[in-house]
C-alpha atoms as a PDB file:
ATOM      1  CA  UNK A   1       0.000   0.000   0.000  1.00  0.00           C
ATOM      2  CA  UNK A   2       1.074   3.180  -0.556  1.00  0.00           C
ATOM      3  CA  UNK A   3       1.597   6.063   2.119  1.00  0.00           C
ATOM      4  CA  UNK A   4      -0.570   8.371   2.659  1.00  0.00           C
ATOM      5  CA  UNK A   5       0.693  11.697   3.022  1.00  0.00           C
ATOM      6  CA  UNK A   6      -2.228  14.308   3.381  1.00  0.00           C
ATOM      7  CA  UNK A   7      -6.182  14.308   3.795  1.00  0.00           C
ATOM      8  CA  UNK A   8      -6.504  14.482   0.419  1.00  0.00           C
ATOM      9  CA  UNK A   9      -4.931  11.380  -0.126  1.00  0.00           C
ATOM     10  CA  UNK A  10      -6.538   9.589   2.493  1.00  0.00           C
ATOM     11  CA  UNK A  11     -10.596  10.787   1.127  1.00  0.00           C
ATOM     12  CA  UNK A  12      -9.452   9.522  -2.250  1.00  0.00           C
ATOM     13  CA  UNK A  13      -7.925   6.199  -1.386  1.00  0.00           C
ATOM     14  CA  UNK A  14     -11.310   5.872   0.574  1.00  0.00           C
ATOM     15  CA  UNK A  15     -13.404   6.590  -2.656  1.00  0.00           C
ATOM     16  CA  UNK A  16     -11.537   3.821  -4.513  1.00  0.00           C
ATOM     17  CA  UNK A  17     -12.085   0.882  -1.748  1.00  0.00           C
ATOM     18  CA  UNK A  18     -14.224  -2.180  -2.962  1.00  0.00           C
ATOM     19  CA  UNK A  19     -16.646  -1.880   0.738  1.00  0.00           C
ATOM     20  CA  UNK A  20     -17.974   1.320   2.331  1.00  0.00           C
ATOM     21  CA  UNK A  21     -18.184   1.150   6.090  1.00  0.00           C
ATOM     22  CA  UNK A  22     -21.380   1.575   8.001  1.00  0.00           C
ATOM     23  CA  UNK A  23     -21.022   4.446  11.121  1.00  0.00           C
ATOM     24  CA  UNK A  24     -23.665   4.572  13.987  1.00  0.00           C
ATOM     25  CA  UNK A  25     -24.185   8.215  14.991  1.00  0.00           C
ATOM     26  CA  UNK A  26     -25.191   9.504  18.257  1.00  0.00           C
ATOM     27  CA  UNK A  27     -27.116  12.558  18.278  1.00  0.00           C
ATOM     28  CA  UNK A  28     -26.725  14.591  15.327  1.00  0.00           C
ATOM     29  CA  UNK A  29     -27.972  17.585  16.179  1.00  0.00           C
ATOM     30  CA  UNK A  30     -25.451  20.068  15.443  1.00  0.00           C
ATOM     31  CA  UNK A  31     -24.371  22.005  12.268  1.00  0.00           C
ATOM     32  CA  UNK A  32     -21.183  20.771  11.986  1.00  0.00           C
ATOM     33  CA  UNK A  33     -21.434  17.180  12.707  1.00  0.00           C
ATOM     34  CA  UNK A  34     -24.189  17.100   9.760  1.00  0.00           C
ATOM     35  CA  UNK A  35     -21.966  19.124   7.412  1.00  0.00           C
ATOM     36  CA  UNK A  36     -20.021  16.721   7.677  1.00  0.00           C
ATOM     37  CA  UNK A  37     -21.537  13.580   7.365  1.00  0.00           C
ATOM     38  CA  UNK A  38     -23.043  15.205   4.193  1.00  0.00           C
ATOM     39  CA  UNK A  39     -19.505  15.184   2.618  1.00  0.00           C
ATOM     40  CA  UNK A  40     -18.759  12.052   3.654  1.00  0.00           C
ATOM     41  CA  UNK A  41     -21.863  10.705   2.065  1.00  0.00           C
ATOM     42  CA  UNK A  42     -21.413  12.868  -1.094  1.00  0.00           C
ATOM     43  CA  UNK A  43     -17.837  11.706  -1.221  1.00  0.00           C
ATOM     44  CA  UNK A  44     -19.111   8.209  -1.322  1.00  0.00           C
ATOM     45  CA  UNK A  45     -17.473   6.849   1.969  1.00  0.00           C
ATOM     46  CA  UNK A  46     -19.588   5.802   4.483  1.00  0.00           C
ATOM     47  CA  UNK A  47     -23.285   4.828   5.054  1.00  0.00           C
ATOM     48  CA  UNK A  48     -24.602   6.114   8.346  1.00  0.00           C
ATOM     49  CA  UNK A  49     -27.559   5.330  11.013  1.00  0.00           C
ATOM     50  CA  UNK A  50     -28.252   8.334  12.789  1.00  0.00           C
ATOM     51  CA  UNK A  51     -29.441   8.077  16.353  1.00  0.00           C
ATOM     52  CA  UNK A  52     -31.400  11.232  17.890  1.00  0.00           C
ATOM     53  CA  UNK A  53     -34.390  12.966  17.522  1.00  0.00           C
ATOM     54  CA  UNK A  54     -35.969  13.059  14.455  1.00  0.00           C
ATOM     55  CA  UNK A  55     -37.232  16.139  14.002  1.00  0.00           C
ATOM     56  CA  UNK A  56     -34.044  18.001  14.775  1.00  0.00           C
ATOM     57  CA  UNK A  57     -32.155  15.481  12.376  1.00  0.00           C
ATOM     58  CA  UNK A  58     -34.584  16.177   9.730  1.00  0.00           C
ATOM     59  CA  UNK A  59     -34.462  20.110  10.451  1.00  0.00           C
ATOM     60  CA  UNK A  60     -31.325  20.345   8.363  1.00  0.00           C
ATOM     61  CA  UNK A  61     -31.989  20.525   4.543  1.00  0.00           C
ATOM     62  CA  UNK A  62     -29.227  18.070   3.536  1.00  0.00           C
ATOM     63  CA  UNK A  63     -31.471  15.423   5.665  1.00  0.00           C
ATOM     64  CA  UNK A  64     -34.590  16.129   4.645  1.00  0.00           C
ATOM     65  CA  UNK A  65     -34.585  14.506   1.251  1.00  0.00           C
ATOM     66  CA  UNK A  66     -32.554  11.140   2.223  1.00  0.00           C
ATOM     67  CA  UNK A  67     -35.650   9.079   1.692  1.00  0.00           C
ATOM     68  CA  UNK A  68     -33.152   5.864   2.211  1.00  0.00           C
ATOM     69  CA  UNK A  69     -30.997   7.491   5.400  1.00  0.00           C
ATOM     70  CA  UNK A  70     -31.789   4.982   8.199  1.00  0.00           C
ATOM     71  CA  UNK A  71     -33.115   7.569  11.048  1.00  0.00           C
ATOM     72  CA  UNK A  72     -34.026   6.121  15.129  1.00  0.00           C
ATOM     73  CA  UNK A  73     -35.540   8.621  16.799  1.00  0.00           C
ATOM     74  CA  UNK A  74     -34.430   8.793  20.414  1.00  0.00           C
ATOM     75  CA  UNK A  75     -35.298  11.833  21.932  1.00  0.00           C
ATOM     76  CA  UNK A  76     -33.213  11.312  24.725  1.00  0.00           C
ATOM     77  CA  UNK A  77     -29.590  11.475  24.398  1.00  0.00           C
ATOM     78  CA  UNK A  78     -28.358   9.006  26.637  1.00  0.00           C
ATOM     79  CA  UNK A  79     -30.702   6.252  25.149  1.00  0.00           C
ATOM     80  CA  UNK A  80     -29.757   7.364  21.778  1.00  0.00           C
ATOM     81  CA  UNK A  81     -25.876   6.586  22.733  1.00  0.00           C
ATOM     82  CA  UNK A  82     -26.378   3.357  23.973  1.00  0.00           C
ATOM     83  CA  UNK A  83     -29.089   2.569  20.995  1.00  0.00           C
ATOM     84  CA  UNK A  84     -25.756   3.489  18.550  1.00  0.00           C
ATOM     85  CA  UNK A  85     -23.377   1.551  20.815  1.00  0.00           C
ATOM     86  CA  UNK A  86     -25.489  -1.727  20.907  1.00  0.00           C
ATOM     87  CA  UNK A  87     -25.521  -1.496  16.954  1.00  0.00           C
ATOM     88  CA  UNK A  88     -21.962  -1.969  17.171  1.00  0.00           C
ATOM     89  CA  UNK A  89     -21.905  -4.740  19.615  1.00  0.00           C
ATOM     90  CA  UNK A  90     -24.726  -6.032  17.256  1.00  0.00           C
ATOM     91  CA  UNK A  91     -22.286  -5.861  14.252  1.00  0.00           C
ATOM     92  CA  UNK A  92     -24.991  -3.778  12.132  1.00  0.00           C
ATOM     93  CA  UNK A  93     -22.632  -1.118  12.329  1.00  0.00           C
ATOM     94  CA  UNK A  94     -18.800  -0.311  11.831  1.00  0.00           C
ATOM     95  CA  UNK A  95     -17.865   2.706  13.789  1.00  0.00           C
ATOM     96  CA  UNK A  96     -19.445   4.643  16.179  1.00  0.00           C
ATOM     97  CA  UNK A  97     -19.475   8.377  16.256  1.00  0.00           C
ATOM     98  CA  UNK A  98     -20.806  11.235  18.997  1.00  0.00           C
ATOM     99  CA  UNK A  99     -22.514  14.490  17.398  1.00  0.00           C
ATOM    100  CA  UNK A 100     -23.796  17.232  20.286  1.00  0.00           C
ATOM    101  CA  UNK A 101     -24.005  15.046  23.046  1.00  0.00           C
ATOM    102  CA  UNK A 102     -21.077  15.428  25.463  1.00  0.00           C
ATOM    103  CA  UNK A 103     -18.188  12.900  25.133  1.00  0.00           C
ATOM    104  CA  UNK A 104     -18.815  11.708  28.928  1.00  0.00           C
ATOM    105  CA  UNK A 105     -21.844  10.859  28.331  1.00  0.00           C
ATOM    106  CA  UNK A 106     -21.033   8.770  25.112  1.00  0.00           C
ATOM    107  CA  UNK A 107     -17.994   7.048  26.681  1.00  0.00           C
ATOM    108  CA  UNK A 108     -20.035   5.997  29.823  1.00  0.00           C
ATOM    109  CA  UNK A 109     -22.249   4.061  26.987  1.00  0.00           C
ATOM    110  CA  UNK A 110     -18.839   2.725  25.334  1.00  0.00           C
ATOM    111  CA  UNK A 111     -17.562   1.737  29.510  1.00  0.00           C
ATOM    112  CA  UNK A 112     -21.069   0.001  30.298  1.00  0.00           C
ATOM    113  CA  UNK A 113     -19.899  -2.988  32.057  1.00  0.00           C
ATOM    114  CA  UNK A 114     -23.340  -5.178  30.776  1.00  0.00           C
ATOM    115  CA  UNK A 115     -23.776  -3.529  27.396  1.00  0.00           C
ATOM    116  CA  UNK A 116     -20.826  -1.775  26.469  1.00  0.00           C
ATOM    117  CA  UNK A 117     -17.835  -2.514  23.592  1.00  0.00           C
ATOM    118  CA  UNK A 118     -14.697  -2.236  25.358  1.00  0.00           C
ATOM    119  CA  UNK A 119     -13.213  -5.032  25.662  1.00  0.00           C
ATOM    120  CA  UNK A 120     -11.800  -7.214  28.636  1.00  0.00           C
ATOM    121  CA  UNK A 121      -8.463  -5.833  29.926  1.00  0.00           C
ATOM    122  CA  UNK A 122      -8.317  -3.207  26.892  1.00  0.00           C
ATOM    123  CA  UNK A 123      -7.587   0.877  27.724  1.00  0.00           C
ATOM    124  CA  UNK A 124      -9.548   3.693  25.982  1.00  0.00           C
ATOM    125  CA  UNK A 125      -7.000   6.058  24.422  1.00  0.00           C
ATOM    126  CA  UNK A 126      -6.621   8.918  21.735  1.00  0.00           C
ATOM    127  CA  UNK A 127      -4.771   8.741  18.238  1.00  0.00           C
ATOM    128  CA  UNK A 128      -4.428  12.459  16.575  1.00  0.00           C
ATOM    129  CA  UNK A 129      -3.298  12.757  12.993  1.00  0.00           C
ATOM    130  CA  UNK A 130      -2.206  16.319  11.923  1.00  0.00           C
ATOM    131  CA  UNK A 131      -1.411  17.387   8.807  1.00  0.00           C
ATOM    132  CA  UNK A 132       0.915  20.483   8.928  1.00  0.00           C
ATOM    133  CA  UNK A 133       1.147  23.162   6.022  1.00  0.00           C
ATOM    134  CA  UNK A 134       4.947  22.146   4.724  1.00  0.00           C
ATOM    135  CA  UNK A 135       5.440  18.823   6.313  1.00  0.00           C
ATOM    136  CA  UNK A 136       5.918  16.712   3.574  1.00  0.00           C
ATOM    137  CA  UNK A 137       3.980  13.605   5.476  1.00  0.00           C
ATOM    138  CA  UNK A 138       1.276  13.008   8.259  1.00  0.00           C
ATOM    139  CA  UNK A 139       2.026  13.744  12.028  1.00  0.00           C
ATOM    140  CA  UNK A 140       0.737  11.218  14.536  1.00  0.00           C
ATOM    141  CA  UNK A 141       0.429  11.831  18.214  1.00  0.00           C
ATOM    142  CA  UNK A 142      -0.685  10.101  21.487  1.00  0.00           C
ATOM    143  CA  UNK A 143      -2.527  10.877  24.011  1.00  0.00           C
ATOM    144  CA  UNK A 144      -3.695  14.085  23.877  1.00  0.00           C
ATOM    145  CA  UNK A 145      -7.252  13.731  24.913  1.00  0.00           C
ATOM    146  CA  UNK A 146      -8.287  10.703  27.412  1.00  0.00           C
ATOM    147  CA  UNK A 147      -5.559   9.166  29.540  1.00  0.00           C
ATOM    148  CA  UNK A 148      -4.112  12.077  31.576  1.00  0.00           C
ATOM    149  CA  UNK A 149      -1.054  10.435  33.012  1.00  0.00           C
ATOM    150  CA  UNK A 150      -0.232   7.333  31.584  1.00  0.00           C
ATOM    151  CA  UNK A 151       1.139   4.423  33.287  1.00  0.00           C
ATOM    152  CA  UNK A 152       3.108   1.807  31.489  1.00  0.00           C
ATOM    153  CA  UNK A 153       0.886  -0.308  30.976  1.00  0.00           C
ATOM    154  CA  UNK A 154      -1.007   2.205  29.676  1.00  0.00           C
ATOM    155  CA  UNK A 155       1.773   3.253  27.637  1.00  0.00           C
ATOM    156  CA  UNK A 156       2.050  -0.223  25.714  1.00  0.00           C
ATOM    157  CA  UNK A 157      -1.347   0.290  24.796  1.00  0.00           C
ATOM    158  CA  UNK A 158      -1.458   3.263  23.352  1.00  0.00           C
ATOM    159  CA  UNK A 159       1.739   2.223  21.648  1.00  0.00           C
ATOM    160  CA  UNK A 160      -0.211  -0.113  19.669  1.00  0.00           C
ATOM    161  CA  UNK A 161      -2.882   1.807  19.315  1.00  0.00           C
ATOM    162  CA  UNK A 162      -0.574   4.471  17.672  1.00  0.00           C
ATOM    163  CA  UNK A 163       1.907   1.816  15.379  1.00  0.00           C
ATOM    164  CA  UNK A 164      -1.798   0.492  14.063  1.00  0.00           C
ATOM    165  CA  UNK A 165      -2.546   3.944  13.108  1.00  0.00           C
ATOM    166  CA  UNK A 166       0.558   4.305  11.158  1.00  0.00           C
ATOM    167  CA  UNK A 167       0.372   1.199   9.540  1.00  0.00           C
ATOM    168  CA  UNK A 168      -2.794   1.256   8.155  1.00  0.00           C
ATOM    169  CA  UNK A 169      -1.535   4.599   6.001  1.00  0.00           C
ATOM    170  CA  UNK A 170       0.696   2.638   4.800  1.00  0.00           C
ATOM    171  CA  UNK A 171       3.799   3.209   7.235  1.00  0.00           C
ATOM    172  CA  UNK A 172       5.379  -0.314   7.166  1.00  0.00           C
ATOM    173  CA  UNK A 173       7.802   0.554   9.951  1.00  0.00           C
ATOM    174  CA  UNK A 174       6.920   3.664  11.694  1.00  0.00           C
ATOM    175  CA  UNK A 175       9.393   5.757  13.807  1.00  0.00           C
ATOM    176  CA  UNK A 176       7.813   7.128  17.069  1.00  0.00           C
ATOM    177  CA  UNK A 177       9.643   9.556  19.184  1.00  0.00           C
ATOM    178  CA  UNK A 178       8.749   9.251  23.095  1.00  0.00           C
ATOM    179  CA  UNK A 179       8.908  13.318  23.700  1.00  0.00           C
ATOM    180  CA  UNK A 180      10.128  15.219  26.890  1.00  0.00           C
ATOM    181  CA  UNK A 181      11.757  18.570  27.658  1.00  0.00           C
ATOM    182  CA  UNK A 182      14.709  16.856  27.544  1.00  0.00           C
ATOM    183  CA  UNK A 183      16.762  13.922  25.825  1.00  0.00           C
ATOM    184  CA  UNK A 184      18.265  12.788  29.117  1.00  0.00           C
ATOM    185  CA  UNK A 185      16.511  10.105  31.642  1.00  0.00           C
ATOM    186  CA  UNK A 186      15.834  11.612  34.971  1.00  0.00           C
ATOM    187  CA  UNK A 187      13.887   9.516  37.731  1.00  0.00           C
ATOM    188  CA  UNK A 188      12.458  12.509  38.891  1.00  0.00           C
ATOM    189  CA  UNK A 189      10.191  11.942  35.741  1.00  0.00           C
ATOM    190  CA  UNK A 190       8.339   9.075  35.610  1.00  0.00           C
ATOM    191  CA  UNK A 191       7.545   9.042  31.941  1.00  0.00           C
ATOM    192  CA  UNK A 192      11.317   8.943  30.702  1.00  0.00           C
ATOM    193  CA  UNK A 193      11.730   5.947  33.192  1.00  0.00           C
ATOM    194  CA  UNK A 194       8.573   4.610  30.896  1.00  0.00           C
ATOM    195  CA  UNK A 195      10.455   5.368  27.680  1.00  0.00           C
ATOM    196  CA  UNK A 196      13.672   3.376  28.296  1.00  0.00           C
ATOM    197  CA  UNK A 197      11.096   0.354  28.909  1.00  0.00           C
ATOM    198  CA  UNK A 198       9.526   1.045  25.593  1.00  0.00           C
ATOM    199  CA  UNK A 199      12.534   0.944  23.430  1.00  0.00           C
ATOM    200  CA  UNK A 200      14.022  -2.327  25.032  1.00  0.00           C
ATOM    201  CA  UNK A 201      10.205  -3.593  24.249  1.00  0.00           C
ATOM    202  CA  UNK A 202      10.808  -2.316  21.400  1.00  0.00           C
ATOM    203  CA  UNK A 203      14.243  -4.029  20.936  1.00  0.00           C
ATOM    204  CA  UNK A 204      12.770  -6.861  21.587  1.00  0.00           C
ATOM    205  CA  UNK A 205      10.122  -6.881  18.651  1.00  0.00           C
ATOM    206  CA  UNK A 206       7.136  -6.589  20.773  1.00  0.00           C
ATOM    207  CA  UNK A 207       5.750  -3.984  18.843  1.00  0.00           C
ATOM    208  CA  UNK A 208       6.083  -5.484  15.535  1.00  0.00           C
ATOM    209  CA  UNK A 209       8.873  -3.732  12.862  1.00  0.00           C
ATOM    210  CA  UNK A 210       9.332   0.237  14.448  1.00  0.00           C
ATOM    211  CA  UNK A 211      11.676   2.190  15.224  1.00  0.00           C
ATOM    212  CA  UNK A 212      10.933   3.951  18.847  1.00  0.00           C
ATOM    213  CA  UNK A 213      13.307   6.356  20.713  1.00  0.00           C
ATOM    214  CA  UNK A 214      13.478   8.926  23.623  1.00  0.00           C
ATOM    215  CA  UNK A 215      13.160  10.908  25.019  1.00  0.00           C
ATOM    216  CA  UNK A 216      13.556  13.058  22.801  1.00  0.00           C
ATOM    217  CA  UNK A 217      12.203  16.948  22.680  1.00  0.00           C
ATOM    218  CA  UNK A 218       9.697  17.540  19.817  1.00  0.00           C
ATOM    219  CA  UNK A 219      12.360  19.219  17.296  1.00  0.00           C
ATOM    220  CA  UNK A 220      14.461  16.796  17.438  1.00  0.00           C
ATOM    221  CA  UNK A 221      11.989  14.052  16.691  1.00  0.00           C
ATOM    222  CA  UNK A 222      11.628  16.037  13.004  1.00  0.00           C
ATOM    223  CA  UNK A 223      14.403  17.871  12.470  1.00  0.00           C
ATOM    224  CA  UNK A 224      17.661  16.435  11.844  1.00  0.00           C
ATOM    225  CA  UNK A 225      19.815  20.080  11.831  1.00  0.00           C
ATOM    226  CA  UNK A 226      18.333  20.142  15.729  1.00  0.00           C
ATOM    227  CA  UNK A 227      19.418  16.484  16.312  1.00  0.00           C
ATOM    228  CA  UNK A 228      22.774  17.286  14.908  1.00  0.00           C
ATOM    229  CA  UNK A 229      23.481  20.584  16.433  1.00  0.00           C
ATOM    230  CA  UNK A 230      22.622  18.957  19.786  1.00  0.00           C
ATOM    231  CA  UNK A 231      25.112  15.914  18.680  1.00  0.00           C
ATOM    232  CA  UNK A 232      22.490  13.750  19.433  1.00  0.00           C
ATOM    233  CA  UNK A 233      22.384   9.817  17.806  1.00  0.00           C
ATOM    234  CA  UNK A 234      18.781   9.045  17.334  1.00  0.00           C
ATOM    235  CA  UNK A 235      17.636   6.031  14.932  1.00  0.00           C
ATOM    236  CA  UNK A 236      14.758   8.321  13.907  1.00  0.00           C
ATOM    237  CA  UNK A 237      17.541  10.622  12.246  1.00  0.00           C
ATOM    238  CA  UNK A 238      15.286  13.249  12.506  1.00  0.00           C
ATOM    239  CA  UNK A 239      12.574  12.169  10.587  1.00  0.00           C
ATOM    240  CA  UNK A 240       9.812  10.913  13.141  1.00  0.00           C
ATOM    241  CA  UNK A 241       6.416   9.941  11.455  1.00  0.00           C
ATOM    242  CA  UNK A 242       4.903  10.030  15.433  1.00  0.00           C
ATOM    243  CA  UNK A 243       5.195  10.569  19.084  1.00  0.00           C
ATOM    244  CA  UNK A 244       4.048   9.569  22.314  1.00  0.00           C
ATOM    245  CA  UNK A 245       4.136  13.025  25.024  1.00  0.00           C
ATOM    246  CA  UNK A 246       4.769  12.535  28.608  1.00  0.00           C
ATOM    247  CA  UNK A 247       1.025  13.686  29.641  1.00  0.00           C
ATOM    248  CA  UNK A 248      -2.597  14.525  28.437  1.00  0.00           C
ATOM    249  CA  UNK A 249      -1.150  18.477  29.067  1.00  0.00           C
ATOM    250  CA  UNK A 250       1.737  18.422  26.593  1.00  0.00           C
ATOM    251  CA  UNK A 251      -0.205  17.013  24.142  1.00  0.00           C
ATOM    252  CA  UNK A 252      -3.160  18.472  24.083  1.00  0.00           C
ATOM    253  CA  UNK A 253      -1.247  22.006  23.960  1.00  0.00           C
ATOM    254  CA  UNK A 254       0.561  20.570  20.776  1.00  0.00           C
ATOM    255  CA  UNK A 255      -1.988  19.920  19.063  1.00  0.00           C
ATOM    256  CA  UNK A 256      -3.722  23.193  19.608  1.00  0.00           C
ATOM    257  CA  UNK A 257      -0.947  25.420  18.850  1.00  0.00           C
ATOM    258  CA  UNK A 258      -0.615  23.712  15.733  1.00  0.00           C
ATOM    259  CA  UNK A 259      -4.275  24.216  14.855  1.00  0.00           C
ATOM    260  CA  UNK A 260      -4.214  27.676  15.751  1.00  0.00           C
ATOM    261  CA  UNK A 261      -0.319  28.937  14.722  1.00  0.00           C
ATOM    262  CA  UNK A 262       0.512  26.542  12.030  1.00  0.00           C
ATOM    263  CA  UNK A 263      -3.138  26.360  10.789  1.00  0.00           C
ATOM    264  CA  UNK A 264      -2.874  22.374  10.474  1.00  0.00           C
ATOM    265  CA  UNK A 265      -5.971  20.451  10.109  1.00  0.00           C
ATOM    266  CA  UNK A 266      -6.565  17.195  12.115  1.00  0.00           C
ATOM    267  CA  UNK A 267      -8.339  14.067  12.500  1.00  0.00           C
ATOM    268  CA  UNK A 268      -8.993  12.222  15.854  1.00  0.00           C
ATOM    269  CA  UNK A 269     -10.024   8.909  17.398  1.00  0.00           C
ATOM    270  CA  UNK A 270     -10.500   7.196  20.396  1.00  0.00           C
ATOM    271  CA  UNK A 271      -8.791   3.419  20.020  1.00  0.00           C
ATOM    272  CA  UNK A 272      -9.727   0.337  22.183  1.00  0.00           C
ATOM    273  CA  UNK A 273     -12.934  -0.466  22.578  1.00  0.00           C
ATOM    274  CA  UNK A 274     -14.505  -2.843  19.670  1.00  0.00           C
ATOM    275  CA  UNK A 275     -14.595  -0.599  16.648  1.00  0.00           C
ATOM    276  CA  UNK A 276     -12.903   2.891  16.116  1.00  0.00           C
ATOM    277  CA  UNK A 277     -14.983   6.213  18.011  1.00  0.00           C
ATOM    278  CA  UNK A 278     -15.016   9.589  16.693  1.00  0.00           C
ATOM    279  CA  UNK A 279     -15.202  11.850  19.418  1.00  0.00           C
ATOM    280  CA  UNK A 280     -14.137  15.618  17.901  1.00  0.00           C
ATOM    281  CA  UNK A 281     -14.761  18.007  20.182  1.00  0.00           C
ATOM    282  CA  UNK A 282     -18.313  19.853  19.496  1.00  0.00           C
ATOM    283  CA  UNK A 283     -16.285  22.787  18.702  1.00  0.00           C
ATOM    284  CA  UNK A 284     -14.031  20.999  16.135  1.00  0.00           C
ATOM    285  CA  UNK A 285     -14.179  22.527  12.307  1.00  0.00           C
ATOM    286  CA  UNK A 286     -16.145  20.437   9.901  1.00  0.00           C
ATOM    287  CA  UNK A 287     -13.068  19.346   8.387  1.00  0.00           C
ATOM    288  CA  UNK A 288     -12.082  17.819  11.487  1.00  0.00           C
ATOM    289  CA  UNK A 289     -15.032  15.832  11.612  1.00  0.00           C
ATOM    290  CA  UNK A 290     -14.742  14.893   8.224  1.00  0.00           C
ATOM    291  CA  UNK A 291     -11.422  14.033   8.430  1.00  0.00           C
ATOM    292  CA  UNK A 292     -12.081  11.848  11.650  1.00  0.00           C
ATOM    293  CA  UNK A 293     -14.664  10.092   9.680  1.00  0.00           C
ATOM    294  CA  UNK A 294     -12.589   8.988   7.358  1.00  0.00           C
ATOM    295  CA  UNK A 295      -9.393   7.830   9.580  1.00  0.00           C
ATOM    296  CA  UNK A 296     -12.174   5.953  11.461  1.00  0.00           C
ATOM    297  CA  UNK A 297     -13.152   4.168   7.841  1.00  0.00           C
ATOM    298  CA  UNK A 298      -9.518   3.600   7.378  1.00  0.00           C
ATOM    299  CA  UNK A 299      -9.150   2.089  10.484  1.00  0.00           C
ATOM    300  CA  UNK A 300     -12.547   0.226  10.800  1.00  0.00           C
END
């Protein structure tokens, strides 16, 4: 498979697949969720059951004249996220999505210990894909939105979570840079004690063909002047396709300033439980939520 390098590239490798994947939505209610699932349906890439209250669903034009759009009205919210969660668990859908209700409230559906769809011994934790105006490739980043301080156990986890992300765009061996303020090891900080247990996982091929290393601060992971400046030997040379940051703060900060200052666009999941979850904030741009749509078909 080829990479894929941008959005672009991704919604037209999407358009060319043999299957489109079925998403159970909870509670469409808001502009930009339906904007969205409009493209995605007039870009051909997913088939959707929308779970919520009728009238409001059918309030937006784009809805109204979808004679074959599967609709359940639910008028309340809650019900409506666990009627979308049991389709999953039912297999009559792929991928679950949130709209306007609030991401608690959709991840206490996902956590239900008699009907829920995470499984046994599995963690709930957040992949980010960013695509950066002149990066040359896809940025992907861990955890910047559910786990706030991650154990190591934890850490494995979302280590998969994040190498499966890679490799389904196509990154046969990804390189994932485990990112502090520093490149040294200090006990003082947990999280670099975590790292050095990574790599010799790592070393030890438990995480499949990758290259991980750290820590390492964030320039360095994609810059190879920094790396050498510093005199720094890194197997990622400086050209990182990921990273994994010490806490839910330093990530989530990332992410935003790169929004906001480097006017990036970016797609978001939550990994673990038994299909993939879009959960973009309600006050995400419509490309966001497209985009998240289809990394979850990617992924699903």
């Amino acid at each position: 498979m080829e990479i894929i390098r941008n959005f672009k590239q991704l919604v037209n490798h999407l358009k060319n697949a043999d299957t489109k994947k079925r998403m159970a939505v909870a509670c469409p209610h808001d502009s930009h969720s339906v904007e969205a699932i409009e493209r995605a349906m007039k870009e051909g890439i997913a088939d959707f059951i929308l779970f919520g209250d009728k009238d409001k669903i059918l309030s937006f034009p784009c809805f109204a004249d979808k004679a074959d759009l599967k609709i359940v009205d639910i008028k309340d919210n809650d019900e409506a996220a666990a009627a979308a969660v049991k389709a999953i668990k039912d297999k009559e859908a792929d991928i679950l999505m949130k709209g306007s209700i609030n991401t608690d409230n959709i991840l206490r559906a996902i956590l239900n210990k008699e009907h829920g769809i995470l499984p046994k011994g599995n963690v709930l934790s957040h992949v980010t894909v960013v695509e950066i105006p002149g990066h040359d490739k896809l940025m992907f980043m861990t955890d910047v939105a559910v786990i706030p301080y991650p154990t190591l156990e934890q850490r494995v986890q979302m280590m998969k979570y994040l190498l499966a992300t890679c490799r389904s765009f196509g990154i046969e061996c990804p390189k994932i840079g485990l990112v502090h303020f520093t490149e040294k090891v200090n006990p003082k900080f947990q999280n670099s004690l975590d790292y050095v247990e990574l790599k010799n996982m790592c070393e030890a091929g438990e995480f499949g063909k990758a290259i991980i290393d750290g820590p390492l601060d964030f320039r360095t992971v994609f810059d190879k002047e920094a790396l050498d400046i510093k005199g720094i030997k890194s197997p990622i040379d400086g050209d990182g396709d990921g990273v994994m940051f010490p806490n839910i703060e330093s990530g989530n900060i990332c992410y935003k300033a790169l929004t906001y200052f480097a006017k990036a666009e970016l797609a978001g999941l939550v990994m673990g439980a038994m299909c993939p979850v879009v959960v973009a904030s309600r006050g995400d741009s419509v490309d966001s939520k497209f985009y998240s749509i289809a990394m979850a078909c990617l992924l699903g």
